[in-house]
N, C-alpha and C. Protein backbone atom coordinates (compact mmCIF):
# COMPACT_ATOMS: atom_id res chain seq x y z
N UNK A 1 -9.05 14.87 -8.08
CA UNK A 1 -9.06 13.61 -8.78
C UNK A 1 -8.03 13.64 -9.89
N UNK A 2 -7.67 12.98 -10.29
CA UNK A 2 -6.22 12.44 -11.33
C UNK A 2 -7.03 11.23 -12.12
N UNK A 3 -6.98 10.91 -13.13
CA UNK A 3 -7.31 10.03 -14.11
C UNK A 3 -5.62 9.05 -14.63
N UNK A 4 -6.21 8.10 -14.33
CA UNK A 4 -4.80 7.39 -14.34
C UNK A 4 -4.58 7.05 -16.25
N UNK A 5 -3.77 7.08 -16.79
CA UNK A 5 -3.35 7.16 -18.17
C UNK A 5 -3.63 5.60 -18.36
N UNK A 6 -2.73 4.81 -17.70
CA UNK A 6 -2.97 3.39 -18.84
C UNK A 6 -3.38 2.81 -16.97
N UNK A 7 -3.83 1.59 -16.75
CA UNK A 7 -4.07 1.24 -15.94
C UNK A 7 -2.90 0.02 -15.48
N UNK A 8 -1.99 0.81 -15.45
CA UNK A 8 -0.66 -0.68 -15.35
C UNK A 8 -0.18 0.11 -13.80
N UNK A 9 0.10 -1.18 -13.72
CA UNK A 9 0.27 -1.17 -11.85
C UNK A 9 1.21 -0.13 -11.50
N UNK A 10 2.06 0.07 -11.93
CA UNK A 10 2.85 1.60 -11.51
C UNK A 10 2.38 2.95 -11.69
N UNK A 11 1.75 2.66 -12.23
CA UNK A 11 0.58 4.01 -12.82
C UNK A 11 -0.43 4.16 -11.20
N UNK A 12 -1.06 3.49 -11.39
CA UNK A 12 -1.82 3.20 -10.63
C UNK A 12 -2.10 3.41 -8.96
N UNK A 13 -0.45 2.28 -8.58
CA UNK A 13 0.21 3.06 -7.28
C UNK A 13 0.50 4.16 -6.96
N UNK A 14 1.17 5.02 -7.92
CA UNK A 14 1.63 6.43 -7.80
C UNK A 14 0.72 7.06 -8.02
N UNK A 15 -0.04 7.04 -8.49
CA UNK A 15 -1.97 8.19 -8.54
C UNK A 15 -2.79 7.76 -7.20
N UNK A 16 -2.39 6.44 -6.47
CA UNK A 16 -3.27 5.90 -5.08
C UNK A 16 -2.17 7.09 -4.16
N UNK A 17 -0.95 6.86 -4.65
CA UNK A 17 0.14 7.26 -3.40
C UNK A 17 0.29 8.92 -3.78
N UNK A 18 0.05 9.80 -4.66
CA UNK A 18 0.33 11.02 -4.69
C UNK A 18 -0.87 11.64 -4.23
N UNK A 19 -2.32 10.79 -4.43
CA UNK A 19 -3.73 11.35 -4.18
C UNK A 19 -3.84 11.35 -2.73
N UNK A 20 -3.24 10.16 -2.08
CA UNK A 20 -3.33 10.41 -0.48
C UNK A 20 -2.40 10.49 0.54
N UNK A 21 -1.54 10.92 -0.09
CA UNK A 21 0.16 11.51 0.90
C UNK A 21 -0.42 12.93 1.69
N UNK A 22 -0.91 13.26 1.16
CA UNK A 22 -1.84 14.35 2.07
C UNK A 22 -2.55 14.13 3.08
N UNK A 23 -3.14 13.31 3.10
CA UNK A 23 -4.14 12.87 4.14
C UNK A 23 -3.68 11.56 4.79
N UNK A 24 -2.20 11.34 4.80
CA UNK A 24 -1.67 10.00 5.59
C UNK A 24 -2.31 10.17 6.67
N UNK A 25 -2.39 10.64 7.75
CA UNK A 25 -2.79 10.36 9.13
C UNK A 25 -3.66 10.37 9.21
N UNK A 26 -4.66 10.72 8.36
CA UNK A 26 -6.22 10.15 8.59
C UNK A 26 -6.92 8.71 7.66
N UNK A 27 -5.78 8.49 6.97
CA UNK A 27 -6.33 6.74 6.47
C UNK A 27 -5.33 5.93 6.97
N UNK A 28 -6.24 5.02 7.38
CA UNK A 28 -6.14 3.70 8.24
C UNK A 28 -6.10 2.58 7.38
N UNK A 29 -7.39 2.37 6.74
CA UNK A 29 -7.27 1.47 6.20
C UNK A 29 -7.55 1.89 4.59
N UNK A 30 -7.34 0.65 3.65
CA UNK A 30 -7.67 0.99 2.21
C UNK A 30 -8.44 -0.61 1.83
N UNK A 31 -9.28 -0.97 0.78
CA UNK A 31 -9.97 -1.87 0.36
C UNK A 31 -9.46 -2.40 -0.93
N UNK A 32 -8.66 -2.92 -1.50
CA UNK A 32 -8.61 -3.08 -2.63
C UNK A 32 -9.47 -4.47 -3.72
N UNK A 33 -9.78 -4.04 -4.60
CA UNK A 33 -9.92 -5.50 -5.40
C UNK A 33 -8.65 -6.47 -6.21
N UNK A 34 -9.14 -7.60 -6.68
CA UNK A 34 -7.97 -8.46 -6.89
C UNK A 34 -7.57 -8.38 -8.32
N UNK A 35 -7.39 -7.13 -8.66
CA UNK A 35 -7.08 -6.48 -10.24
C UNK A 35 -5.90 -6.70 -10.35
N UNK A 36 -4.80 -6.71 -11.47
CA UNK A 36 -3.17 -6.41 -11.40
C UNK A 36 -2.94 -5.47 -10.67
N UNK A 37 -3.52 -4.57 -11.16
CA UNK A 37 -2.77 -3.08 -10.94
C UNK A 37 -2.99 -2.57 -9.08
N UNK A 38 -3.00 -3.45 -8.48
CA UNK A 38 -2.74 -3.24 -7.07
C UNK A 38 -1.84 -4.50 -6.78
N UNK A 39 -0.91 -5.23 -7.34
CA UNK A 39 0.07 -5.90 -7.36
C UNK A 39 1.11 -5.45 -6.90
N UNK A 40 1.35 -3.83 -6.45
CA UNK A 40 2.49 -3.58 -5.82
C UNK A 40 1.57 -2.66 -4.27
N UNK A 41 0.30 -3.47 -3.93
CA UNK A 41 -0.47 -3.34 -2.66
C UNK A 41 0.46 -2.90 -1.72
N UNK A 42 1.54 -3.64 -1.67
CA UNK A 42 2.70 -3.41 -0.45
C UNK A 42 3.52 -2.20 -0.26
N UNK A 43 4.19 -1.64 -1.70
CA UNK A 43 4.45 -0.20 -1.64
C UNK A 43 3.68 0.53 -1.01
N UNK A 44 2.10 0.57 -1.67
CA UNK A 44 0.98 1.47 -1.15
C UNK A 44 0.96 1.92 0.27
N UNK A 45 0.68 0.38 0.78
CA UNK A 45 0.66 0.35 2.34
C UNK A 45 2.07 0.93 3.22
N UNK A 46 3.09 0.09 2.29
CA UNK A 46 4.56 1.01 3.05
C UNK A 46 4.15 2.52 3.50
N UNK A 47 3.87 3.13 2.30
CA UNK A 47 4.04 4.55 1.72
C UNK A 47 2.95 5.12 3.08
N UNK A 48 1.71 4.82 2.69
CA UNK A 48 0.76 5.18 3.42
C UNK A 48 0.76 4.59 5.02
N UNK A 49 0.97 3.68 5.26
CA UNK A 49 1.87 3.37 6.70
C UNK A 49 -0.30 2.98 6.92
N UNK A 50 -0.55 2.30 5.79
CA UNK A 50 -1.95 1.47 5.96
C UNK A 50 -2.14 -0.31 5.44
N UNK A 51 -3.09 -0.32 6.14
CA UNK A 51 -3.48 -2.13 5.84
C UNK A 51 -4.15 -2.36 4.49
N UNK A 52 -4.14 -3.17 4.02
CA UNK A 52 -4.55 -2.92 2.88
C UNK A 52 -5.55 -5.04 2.42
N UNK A 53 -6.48 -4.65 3.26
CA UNK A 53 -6.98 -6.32 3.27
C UNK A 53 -8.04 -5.92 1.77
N UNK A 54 -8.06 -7.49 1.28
CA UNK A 54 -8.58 -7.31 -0.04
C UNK A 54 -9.93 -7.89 -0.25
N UNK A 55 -11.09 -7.20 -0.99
CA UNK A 55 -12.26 -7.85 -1.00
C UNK A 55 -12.44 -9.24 -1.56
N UNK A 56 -13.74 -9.80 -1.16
CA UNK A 56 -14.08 -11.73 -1.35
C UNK A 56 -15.04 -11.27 -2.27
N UNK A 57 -14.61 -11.28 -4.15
CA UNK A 57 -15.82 -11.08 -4.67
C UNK A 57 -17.23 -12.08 -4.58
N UNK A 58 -16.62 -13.47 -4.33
CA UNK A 58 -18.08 -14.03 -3.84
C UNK A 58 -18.49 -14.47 -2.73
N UNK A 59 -18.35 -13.97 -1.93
CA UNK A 59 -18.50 -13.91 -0.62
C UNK A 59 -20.01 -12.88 -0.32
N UNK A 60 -20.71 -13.85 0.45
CA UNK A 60 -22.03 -13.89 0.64
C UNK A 60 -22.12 -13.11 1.74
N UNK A 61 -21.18 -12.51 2.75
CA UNK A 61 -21.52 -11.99 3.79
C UNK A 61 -22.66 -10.61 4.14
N UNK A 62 -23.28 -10.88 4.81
CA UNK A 62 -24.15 -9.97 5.17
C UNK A 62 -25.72 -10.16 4.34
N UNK A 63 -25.79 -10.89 3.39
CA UNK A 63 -26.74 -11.79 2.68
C UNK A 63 -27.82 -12.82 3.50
N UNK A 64 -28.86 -12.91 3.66
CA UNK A 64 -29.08 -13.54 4.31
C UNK A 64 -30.00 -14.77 3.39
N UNK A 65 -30.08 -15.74 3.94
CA UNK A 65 -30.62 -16.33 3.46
C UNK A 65 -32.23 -16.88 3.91
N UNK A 66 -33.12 -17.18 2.47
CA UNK A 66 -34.61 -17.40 2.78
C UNK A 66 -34.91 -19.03 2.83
């Protein structure tokens, strides 16, 4: 684990992209939320050669209703 210093989007990418350059061929996919600091999502995915679809914070799925 790495503790990212300030949470600004270049920071951020390069602690996602140095933590899992190791394990490229076994991630597929990644989850992100709709924070800044995954604003350069696209490097990530370049780098990691992954998809990178983003969560629906209000999105009800799997909720059922009474």
């Amino acid at each position: 684990m790495k503790k990212v210093a300030l949470k600004s989007t270049t920071d951020v990418t390069a602690v996602i992209i140095d933590l899992l350059i190791p394990y490229k061929s076994q991630v597929h996919t990644m989850t992100a939320d709709n924070g800044r600091e995954f604003s350069l999502h696209e490097k990530i995915a370049k780098s990691l050669d992954v998809q990178i679809p983003f969560a629906h914070p209000y999105s009800v799925m799997g909720i059922r209703e009474k």
